[in-house]
Protein backbone atom coordinates (compact mmCIF):
# COMPACT_ATOMS: atom_id res chain seq x y z
CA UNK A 1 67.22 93.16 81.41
CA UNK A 2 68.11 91.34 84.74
CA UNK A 3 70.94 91.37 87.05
CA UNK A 4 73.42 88.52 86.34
CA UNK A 5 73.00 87.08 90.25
CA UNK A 6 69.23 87.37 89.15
CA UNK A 7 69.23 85.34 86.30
CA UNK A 8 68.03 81.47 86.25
CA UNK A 9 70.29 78.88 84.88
CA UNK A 10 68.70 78.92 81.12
CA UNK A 11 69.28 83.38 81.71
CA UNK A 12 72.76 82.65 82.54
CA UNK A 13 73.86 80.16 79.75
CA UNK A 14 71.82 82.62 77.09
CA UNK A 15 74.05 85.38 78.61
CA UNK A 16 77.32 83.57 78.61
CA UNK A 17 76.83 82.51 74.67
CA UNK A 18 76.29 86.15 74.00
CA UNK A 19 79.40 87.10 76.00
CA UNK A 20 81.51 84.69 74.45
CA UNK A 21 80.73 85.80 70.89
CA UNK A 22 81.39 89.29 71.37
CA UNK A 23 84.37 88.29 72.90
CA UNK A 24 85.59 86.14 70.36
CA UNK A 25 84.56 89.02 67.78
CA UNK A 26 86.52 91.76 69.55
CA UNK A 27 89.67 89.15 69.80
CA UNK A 28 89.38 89.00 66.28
CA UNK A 29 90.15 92.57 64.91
CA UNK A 30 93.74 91.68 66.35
CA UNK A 31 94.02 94.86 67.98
CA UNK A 32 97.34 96.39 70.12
CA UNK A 33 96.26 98.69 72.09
CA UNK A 34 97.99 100.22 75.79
CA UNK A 35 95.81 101.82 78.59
CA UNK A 36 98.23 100.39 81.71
CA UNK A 37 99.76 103.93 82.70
CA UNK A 38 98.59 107.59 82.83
CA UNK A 39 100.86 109.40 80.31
CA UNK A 40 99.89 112.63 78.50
CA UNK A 41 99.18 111.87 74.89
CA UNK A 42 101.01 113.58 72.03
CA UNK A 43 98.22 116.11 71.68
CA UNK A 44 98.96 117.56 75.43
CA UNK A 45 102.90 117.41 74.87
CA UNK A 46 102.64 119.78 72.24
CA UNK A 47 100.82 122.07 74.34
CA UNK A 48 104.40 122.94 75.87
CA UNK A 49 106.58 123.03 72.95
CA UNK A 50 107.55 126.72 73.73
CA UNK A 51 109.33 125.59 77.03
CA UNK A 52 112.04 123.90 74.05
CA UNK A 53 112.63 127.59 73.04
CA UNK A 54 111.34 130.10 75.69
CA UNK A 55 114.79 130.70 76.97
CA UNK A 56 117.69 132.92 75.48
CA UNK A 57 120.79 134.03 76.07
CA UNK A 58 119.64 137.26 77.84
CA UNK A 59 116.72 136.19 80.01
CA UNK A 60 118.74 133.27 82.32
CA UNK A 61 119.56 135.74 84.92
CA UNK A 62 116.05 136.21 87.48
CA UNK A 63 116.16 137.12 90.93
CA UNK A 64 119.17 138.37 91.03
CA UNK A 65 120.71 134.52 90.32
CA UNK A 66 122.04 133.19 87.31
CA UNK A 67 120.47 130.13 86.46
CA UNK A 68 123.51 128.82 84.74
CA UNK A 69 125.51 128.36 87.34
CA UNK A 70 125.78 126.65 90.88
CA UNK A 71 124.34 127.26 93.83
CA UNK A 72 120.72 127.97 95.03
CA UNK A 73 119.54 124.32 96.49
CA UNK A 74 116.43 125.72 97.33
CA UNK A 75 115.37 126.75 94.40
CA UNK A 76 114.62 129.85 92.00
CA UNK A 77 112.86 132.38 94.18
CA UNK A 78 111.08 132.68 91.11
CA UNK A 79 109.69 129.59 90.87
CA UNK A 80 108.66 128.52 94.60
CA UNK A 81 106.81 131.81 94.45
CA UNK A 82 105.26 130.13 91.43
CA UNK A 83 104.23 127.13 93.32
CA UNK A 84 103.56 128.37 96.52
CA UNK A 85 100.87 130.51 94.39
CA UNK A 86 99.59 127.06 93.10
CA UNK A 87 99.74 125.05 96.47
CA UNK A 88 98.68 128.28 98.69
CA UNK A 89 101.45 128.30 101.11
CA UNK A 90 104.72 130.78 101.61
CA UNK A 91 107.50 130.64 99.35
CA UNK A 92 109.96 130.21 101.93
CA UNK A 93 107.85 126.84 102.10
CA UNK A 94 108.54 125.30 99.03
CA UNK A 95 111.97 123.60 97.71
CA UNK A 96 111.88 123.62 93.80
CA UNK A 97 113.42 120.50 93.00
CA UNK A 98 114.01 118.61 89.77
CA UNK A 99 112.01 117.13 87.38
CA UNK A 100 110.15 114.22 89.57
CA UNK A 101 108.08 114.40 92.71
CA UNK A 102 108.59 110.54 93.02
CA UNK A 103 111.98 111.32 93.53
CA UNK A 104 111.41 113.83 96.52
CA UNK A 105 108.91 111.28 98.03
CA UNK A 106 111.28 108.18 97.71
CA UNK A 107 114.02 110.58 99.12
CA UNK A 108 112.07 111.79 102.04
CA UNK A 109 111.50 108.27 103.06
CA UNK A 110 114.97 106.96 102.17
CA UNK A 111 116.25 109.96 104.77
CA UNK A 112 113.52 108.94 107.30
CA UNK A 113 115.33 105.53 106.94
CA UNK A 114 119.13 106.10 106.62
CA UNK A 115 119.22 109.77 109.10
CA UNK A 116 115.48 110.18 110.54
CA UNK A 117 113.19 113.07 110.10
CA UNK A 118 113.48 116.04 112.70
CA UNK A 119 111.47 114.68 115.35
CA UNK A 120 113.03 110.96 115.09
CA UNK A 121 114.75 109.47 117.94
CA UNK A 122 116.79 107.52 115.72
CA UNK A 123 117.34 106.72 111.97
CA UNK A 124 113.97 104.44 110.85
CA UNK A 125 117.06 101.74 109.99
CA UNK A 126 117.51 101.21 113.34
CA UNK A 127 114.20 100.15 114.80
CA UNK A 128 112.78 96.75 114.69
CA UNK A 129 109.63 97.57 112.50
CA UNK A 130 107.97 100.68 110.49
CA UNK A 131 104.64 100.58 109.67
CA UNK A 132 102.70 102.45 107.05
CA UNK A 133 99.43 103.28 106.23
CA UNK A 134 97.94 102.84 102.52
CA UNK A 135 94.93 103.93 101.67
CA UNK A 136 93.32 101.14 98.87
CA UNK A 137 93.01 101.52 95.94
CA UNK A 138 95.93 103.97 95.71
CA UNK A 139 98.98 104.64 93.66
CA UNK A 140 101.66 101.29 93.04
CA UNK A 141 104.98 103.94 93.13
CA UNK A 142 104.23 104.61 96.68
CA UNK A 143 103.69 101.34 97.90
CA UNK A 144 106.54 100.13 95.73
CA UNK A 145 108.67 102.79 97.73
CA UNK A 146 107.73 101.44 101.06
CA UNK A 147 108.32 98.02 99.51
CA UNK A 148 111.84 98.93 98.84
CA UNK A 149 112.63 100.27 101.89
CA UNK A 150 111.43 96.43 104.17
CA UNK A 151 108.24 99.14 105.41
CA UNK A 152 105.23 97.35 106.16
CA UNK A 153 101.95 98.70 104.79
CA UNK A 154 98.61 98.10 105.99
CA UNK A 155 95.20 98.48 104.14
CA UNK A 156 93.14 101.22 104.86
CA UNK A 157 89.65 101.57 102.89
CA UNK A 158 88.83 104.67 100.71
CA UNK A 159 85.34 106.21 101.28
CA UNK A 160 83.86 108.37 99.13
CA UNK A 161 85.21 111.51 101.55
CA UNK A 162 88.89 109.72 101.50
CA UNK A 163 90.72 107.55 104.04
CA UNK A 164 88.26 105.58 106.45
CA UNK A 165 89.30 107.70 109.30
CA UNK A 166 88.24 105.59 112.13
CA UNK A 167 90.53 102.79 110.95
CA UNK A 168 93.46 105.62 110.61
CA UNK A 169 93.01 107.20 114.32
CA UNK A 170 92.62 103.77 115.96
CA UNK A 171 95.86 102.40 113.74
CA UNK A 172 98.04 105.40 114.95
CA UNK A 173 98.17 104.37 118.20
CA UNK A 174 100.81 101.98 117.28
CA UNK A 175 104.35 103.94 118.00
CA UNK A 176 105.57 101.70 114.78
CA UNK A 177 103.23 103.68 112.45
CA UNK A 178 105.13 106.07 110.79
CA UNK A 179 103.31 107.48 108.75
CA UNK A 180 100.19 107.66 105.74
CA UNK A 181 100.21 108.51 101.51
CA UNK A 182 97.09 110.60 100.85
CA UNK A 183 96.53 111.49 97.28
CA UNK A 184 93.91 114.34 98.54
CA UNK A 185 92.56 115.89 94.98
CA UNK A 186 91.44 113.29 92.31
CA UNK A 187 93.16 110.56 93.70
CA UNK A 188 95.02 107.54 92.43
CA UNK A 189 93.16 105.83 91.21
CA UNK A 190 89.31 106.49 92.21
CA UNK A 191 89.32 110.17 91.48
CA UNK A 192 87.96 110.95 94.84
CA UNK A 193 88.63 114.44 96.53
CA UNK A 194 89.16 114.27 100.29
CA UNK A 195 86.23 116.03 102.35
CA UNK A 196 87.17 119.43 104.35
CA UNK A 197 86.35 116.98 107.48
CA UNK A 198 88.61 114.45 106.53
CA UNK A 199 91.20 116.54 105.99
CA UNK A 200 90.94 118.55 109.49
CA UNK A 201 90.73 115.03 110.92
CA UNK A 202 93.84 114.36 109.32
CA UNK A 203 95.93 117.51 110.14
CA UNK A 204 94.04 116.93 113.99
CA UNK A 205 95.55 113.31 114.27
CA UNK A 206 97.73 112.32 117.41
CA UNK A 207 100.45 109.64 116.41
CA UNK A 208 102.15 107.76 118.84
CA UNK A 209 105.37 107.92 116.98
CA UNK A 210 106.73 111.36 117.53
CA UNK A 211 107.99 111.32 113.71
CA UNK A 212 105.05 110.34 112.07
CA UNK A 213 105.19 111.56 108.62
CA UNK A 214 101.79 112.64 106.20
CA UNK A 215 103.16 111.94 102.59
CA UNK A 216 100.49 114.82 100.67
CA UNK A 217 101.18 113.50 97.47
CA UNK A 218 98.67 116.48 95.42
CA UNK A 219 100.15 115.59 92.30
CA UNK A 220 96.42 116.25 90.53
CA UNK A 221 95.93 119.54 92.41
CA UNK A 222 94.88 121.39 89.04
CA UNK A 223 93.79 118.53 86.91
CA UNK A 224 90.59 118.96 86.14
CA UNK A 225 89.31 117.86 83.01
CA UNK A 226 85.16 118.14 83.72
CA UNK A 227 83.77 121.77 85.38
CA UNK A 228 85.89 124.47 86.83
CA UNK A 229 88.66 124.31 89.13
CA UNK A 230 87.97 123.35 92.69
CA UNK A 231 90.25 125.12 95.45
CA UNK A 232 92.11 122.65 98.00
CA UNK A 233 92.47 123.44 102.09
CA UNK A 234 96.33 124.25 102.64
CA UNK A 235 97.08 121.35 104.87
CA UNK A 236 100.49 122.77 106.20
CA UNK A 237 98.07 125.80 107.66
CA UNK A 238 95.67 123.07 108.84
CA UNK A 239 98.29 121.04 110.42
CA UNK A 240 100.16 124.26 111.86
CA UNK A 241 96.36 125.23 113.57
CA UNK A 242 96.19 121.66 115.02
CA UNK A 243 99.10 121.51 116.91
CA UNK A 244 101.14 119.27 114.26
CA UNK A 245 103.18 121.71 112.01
CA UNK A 246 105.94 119.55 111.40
CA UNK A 247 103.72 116.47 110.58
CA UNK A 248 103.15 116.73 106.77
CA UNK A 249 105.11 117.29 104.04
CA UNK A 250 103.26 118.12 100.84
CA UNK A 251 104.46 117.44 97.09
CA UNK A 252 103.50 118.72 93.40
CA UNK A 253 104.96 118.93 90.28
CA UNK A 254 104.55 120.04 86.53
CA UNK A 255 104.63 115.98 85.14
CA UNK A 256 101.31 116.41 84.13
CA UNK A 257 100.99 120.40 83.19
CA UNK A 258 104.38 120.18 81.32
CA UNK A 259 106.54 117.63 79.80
CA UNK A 260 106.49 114.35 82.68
CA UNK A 261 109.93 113.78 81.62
CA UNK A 262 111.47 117.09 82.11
CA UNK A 263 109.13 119.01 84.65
CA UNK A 264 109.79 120.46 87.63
CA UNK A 265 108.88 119.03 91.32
CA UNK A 266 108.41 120.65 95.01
CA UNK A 267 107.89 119.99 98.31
CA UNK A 268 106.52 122.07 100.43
CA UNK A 269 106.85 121.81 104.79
CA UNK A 270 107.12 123.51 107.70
CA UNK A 271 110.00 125.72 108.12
CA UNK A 272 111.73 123.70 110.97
CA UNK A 273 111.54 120.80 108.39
CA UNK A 274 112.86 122.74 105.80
CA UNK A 275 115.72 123.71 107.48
CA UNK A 276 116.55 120.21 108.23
CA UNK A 277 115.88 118.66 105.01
CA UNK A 278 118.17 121.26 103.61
CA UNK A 279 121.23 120.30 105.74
CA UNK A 280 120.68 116.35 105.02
CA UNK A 281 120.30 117.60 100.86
CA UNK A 282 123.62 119.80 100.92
CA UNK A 283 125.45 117.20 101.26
CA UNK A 284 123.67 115.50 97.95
CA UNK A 285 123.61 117.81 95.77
CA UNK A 286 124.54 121.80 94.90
CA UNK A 287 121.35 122.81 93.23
CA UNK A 288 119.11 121.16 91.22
CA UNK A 289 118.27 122.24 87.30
CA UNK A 290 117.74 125.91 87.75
CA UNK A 291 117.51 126.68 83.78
CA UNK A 292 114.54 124.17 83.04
CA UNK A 293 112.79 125.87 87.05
CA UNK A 294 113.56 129.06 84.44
CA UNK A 295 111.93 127.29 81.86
CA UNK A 296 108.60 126.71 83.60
CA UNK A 297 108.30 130.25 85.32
CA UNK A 298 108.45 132.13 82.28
CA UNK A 299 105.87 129.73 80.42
CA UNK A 300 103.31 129.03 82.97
CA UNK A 301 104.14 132.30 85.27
CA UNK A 302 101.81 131.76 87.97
CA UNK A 303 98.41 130.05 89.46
CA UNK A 304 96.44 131.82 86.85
CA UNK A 305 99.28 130.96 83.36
CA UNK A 306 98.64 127.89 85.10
CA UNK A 307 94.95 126.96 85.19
CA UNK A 308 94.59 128.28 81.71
CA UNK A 309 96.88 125.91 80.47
CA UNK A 310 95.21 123.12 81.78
CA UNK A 311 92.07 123.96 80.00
CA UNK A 312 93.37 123.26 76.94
CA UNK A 313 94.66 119.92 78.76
CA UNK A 314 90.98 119.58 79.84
CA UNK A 315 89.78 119.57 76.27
CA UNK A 316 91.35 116.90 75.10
CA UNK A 317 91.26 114.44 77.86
CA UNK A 318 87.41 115.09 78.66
CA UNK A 319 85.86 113.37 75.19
CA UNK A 320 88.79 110.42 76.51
CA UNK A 321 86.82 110.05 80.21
CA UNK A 322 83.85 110.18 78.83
CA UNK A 323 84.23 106.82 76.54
CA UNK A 324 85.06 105.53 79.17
CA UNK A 325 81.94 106.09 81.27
CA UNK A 326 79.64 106.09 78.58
CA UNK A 327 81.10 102.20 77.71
CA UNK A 328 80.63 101.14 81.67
CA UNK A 329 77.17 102.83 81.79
CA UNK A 330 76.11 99.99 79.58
CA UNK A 331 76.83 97.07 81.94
CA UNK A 332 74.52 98.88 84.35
CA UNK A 333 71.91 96.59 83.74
CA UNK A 334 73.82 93.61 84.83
CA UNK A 335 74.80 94.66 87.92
CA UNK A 336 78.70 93.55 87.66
CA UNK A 337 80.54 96.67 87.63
CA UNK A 338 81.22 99.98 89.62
CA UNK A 339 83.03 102.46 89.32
CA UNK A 340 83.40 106.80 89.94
CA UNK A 341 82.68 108.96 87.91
CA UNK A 342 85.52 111.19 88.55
CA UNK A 343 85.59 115.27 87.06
CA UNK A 344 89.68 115.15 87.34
CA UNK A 345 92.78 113.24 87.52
CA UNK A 346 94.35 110.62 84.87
CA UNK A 347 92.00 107.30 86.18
CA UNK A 348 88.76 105.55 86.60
CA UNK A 349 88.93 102.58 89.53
CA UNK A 350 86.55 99.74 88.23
CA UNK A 351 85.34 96.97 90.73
CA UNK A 352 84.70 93.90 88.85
CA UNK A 353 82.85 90.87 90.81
CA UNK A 354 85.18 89.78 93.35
CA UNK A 355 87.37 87.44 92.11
CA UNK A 356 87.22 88.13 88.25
CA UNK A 357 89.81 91.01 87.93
CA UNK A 358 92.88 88.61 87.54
CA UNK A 359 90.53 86.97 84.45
CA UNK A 360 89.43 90.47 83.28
CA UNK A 361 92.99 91.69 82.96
CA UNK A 362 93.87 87.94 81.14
CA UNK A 363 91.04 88.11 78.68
CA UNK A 364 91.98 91.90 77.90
CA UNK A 365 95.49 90.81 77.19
CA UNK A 366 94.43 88.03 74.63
CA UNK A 367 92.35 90.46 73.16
CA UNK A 368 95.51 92.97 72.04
CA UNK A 369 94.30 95.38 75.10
CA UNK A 370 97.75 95.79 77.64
CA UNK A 371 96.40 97.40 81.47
CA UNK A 372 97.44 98.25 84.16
CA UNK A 373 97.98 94.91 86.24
CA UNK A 374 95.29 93.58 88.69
CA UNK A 375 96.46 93.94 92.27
CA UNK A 376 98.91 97.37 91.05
CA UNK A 377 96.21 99.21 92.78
CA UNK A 378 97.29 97.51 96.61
CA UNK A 379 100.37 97.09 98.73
CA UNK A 380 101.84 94.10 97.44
CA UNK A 381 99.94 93.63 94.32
CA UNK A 382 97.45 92.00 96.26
CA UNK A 383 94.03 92.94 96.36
CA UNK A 384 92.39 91.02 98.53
CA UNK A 385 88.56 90.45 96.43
CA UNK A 386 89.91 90.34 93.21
CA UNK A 387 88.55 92.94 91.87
CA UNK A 388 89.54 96.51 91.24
CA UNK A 389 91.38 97.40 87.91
CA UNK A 390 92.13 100.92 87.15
CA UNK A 391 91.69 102.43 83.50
CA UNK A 392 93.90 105.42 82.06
CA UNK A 393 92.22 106.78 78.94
CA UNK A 394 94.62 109.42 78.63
CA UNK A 395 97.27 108.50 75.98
CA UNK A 396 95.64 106.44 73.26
CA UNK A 397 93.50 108.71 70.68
CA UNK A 398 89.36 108.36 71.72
CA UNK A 399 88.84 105.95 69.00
CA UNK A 400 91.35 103.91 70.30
CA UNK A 401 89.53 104.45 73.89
CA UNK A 402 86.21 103.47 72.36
CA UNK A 403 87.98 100.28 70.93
CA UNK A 404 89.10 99.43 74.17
CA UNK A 405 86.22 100.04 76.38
CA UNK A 406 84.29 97.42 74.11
CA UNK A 407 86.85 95.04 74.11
CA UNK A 408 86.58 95.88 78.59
CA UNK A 409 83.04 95.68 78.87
CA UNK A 410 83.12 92.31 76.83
CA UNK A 411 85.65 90.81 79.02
CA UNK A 412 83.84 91.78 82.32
CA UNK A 413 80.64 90.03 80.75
CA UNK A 414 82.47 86.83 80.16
CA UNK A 415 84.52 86.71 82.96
CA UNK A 416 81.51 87.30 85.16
CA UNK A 417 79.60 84.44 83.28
CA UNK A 418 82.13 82.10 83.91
CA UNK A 419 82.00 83.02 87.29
CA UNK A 420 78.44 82.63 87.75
CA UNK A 421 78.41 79.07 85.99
CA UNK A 422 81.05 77.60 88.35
């Protein structure tokens, strides 16, 4: 079997008939099918039902605090201990929040803008330009955030050890850079976990803006669904070593672990930051929801409640990822795909030949197949070759997965025959 940029001109119209028919044959089982965003499935809601009933009447006082009432912004004690356990860093580092991490990133950034972070000379709103850094492919929430906010982002490559660091240390050098997303463990969307050198390179980095700000977005930080649990560096101890403790402030929640609607986020900083992010939040708010913070801490209890919970998560999205790969191993041959092969996370990033993910997507959608949209995966919605599309197996049932994958694989055949014949 031959390459498709191989193939002769009698190769290629053989190959685009056979294309076109299984096309045309998966279009015809009028399927509806959605694979655009990582959501849990049924199956791994259910693993959490007892959080609906876990708390009574006599078990809402902890740590001295009722959880009924005001006060607390923080936090439970209770439960930062429970995610400083997960993240490896001091309680007294870790606000417990409510049920979004999105939320605390959008709000760090929207207080960058409107007040300034501790080290800013003046409120983001008031300078000419901000800059941001993006590693590609990445998530679409945080460029939309940066959107929202007039924040221009600029492309930086993923390599297989995480942000092309050369790029990053000669683009911080501009004083308008304020600052970088990292998805560090399984990240959005290639599944890639950031190298122990990348990361001290990271922490080690000299800004030229005094308030440069490291968005550590570890929202997959115990997601693995292939192999045992890999450990993480604590990047607030690697950024406190290099000089930079204020630099970075990290985030985490239970979306994914829990219920996504009704989890519990965190953010975790230096203690300086803290301090300051907790005078800027009194005045928003008197404590977040203490009784669901309850919830979690009595269901998941600690690092260890937690990892064997997400076992059981593990066995049911592990059968989903691997229809997936198994269905991309077979365009192999042809040469017009690649992709990870990632052991965590909610997504595989598939490359397409440039220029055919916009048709991909199109064919897909004709087909009764909804995904995520081409260009989601870059600031803008633009990606510049036309070519990545990211796949999230996780909430249709695997024979809905397999159904979809065939209906994928014959869309990236045609779409890359047309190609070829223009």
């Amino acid at each position: 079997m031959k390459r498709v940029c191989e193939m002769n001109q009698s190769e290629l119209n053989e190959f685009y008939a056979a294309a076109k028919k299984e096309y045309e044959a998966c279009k015809a089982k009028g399927l509806s099918l959605n694979m655009a965003r990582g959501k849990p499935s049924a199956a791994q809601l259910e693993l959490s039902n007892e959080l609906l009933t876990i708390l009574k009447g006599d078990n809402c006082i902890v740590d001295g605090i009722d959880a009924r009432n005001y006060g607390t912004l923080e936090g439970l004690p209770s439960c930062r201990r429970m995610f400083a356990d997960i993240l490896g860093v001091d309680m007294e580092e870790v606000f417990a929040a409510g049920s979004a991490s999105l939320t605390l990133m959008y709000d760090t950034i929207a207080k960058a803008v409107t007040h300034g972070l501790l080290h800013s000379e003046k409120p983001w709103a008031k300078l000419d330009k901000v800059k941001f850094l993006c590693p590609v492919p990445g998530y679409d929430r945080h460029f939309t955030i940066c959107e929202s906010f007039g924040i221009e982002m600029i492309n930086v490559p993923m390599t297989a050890e995480g942000p092309d660091m050369d790029m990053v240390e000669e683009l911080i050098k501009d004083k308008d850079v304020k600052g970088m997303w990292c998805v560090p463990k399984y990240s959005n969307p290639e599944g890639i976990i950031y190298s122990e050198a990348t990361i001290r390179r990271i922490a080690a980095m000299k800004p030229a803006a005094s308030d440069f700000v490291l968005m550590w977005d570890n929202a997959y930080c115990v997601h693995e669904f292939d192999g045992e649990y890999v450990p993480f560096p604590n990047i607030l101890e690697y950024c406190r070593e290099a000089g930079n403790p204020d630099m970075v402030f990290e985030f985490a929640s239970t979306s994914k672990i829990t219920f996504p609607g009704a989890g519990v986020a965190c953010f975790a900083t230096s203690r300086d930051n803290m301090a300051y992010m907790k005078k800027l939040l009194n005045a928003q708010v008197i404590s977040f929801d203490k009784m669901n913070q309850l919830r979690h801490v009595l269901f998941l209890k600690d690092k260890a409640g937690v990892l064997a919970h997400m076992k059981k998560h593990a066995a049911i999205m592990k059968p989903k990822f691997d229809a997936v790969i198994a269905a991309l191993d077979t365009l192999a041959p042809y040469g017009i795909a690649s992709y990870n092969r990632p052991k965590g996370g909610y997504f595989v990033s598939l490359n397409v030949m440039n220029g055919c993910a916009k048709r991909v997507h199109q064919l897909m959608k004709e087909a009764g197949v909804v995904m995520t949209g081409p260009g989601a995966t870059f600031p803008y919605g633009k990606d510049p070759e036309d070519k990545n599309l990211r796949i999230a197996p996780s909430l249709p049932p695997v024979e809905d997965v397999k159904q979809a994958m065939e209906v994928l694989c014959a869309c990236i055949k045609l779409a890359a025959a047309e190609k070829m014949a223009k």
